[in-house]
Protein backbone atom coordinates (compact mmCIF):
# COMPACT_ATOMS: atom_id res chain seq x y z
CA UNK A 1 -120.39 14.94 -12.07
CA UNK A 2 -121.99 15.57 -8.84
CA UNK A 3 -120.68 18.44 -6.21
CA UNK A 4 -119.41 15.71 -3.76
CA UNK A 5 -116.78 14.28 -5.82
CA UNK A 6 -115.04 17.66 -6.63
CA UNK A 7 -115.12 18.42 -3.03
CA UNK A 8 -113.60 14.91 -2.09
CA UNK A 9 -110.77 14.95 -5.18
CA UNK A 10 -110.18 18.35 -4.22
CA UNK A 11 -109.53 17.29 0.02
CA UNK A 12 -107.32 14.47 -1.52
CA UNK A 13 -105.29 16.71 -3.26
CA UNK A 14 -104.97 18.93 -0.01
CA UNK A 15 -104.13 16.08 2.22
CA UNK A 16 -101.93 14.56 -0.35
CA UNK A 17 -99.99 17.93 -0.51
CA UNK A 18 -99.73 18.73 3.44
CA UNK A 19 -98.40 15.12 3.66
CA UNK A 20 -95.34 16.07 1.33
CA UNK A 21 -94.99 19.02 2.63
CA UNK A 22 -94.93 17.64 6.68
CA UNK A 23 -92.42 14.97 5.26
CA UNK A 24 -90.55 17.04 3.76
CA UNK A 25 -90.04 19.27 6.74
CA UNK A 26 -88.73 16.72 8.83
CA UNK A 27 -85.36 17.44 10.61
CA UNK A 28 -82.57 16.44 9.17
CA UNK A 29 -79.25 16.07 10.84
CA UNK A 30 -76.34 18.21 9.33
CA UNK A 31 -73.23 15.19 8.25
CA UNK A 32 -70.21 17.85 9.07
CA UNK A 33 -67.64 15.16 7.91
CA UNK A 34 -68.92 15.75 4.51
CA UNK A 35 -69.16 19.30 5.65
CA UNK A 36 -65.62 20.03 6.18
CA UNK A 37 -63.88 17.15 3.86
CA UNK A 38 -62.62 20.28 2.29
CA UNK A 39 -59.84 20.45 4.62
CA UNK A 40 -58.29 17.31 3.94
CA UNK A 41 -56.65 18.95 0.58
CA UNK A 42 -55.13 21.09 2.62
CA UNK A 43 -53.10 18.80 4.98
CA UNK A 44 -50.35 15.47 4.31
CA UNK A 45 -51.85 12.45 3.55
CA UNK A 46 -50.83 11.29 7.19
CA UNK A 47 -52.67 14.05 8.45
CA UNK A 48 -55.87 14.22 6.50
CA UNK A 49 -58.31 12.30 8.61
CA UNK A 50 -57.21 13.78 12.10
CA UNK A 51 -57.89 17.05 10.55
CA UNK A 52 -61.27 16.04 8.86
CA UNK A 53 -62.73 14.31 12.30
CA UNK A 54 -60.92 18.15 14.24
CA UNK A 55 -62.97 20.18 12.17
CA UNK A 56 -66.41 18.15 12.27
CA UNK A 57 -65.78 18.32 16.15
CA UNK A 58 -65.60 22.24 15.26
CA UNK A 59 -68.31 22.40 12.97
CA UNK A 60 -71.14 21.18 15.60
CA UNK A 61 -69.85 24.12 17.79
CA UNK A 62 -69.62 26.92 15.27
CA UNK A 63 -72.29 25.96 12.90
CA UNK A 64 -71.99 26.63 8.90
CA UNK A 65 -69.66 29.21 9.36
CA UNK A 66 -66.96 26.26 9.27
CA UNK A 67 -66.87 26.51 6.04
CA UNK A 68 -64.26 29.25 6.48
CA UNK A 69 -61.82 27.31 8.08
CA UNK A 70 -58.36 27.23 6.59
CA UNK A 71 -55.21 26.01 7.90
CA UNK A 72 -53.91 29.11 8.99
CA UNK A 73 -57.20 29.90 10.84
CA UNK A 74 -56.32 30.59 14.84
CA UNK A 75 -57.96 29.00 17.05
CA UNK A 76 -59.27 32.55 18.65
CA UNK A 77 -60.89 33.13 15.11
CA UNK A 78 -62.68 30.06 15.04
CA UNK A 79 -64.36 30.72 18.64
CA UNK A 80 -65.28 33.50 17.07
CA UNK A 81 -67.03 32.14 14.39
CA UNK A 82 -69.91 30.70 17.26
CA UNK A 83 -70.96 33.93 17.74
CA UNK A 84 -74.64 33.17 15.97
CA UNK A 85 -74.82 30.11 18.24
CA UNK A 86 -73.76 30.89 21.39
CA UNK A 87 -70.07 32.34 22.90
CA UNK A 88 -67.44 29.87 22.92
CA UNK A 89 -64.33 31.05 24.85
CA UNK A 90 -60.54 30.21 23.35
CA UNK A 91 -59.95 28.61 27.35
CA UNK A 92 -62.92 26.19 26.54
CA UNK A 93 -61.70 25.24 23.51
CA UNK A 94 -58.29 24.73 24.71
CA UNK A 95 -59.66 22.46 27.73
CA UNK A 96 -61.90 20.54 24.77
CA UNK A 97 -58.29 19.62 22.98
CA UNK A 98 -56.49 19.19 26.46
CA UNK A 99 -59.36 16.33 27.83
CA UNK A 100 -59.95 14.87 24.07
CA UNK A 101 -56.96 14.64 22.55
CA UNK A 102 -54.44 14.94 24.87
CA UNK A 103 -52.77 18.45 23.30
CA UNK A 104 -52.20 21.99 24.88
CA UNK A 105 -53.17 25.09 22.82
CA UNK A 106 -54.00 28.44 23.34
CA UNK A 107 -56.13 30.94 21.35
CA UNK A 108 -53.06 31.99 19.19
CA UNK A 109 -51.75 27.97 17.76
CA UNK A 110 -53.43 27.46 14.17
CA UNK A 111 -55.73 24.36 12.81
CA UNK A 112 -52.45 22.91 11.11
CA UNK A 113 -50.39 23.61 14.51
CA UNK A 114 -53.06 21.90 16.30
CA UNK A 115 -53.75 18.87 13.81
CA UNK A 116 -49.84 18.06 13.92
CA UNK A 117 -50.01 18.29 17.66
CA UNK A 118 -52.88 15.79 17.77
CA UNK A 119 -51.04 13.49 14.74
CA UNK A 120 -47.86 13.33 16.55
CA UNK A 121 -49.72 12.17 20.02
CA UNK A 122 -52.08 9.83 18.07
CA UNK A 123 -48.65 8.17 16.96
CA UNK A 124 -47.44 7.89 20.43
CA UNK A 125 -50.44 6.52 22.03
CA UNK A 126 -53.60 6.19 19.46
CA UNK A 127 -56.77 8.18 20.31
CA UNK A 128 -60.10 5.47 19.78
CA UNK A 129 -61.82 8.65 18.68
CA UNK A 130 -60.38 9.29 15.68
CA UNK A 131 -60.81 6.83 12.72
CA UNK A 132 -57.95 5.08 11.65
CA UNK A 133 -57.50 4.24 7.64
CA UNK A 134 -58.17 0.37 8.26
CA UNK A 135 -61.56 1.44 10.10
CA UNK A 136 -62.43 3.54 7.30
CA UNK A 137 -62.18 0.78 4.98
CA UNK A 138 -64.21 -1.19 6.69
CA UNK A 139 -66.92 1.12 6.22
């Protein structure tokens, strides 16, 4: 076989490799709710969605590291936790939960503390931010 036909198969097989590797690259976006559907075991039936959608909200502030996050986790440890991202004070935090949710904390109330705060206001006067059941369903 000639010269020019090794060099061609051999610039398709380049081209078909960069290809796979530039698609493979691509960015990919991070789906914390499947992320942090660990915590749901932790929590009352009742409770198990408003503390799944809490700790995605976490997990795009504090990265990976969610992945720690049990119950009994402060919420001064888990501002910690952003440390690798950027600094995240316990007052910011506390003003996210006051202006989403409609709950005071400070850095000392736990996830569990602050997932029955939110449960027990969502019952009062339902937040259209976090999913109900029936709108899960319909999914």
């Amino acid at each position: 076989m000639t010269p020019q036909f090794y060099v061609f198969v051999g610039f398709l097989i380049l081209a078909l490799t960069g290809a796979l590797i530039w698609r493979r690259t691509g960015t990919k976006s991070v789906d914390w709710e499947l992320v942090v559907a660990f915590i749901r075991r932790d929590f009352p039936s009742d409770q198990r969605d408003a503390a799944q959608e809490i700790a995605a909200v976490l997990a795009e502030l504090v990265g990976i590291e969610i992945k720690q996050l049990r119950p009994e986790h402060t919420v001064q440890q888990i501002a910690e936790w952003a440390h690798y991202f950027f600094s995240i004070r316990v007052e910011d935090l506390a003003m996210v939960f006051r202006a989403e949710y409609g709950v005071a904390c400070d850095g000392n109330t736990t996830f569990r503390t602050l997932v029955e705060k939110i449960v027990e206001t969502q019952k009062r006067a339902p937040n259209p931010r976090l999913k109900t059941d029936v709108e899960n369903a319909r999914l």
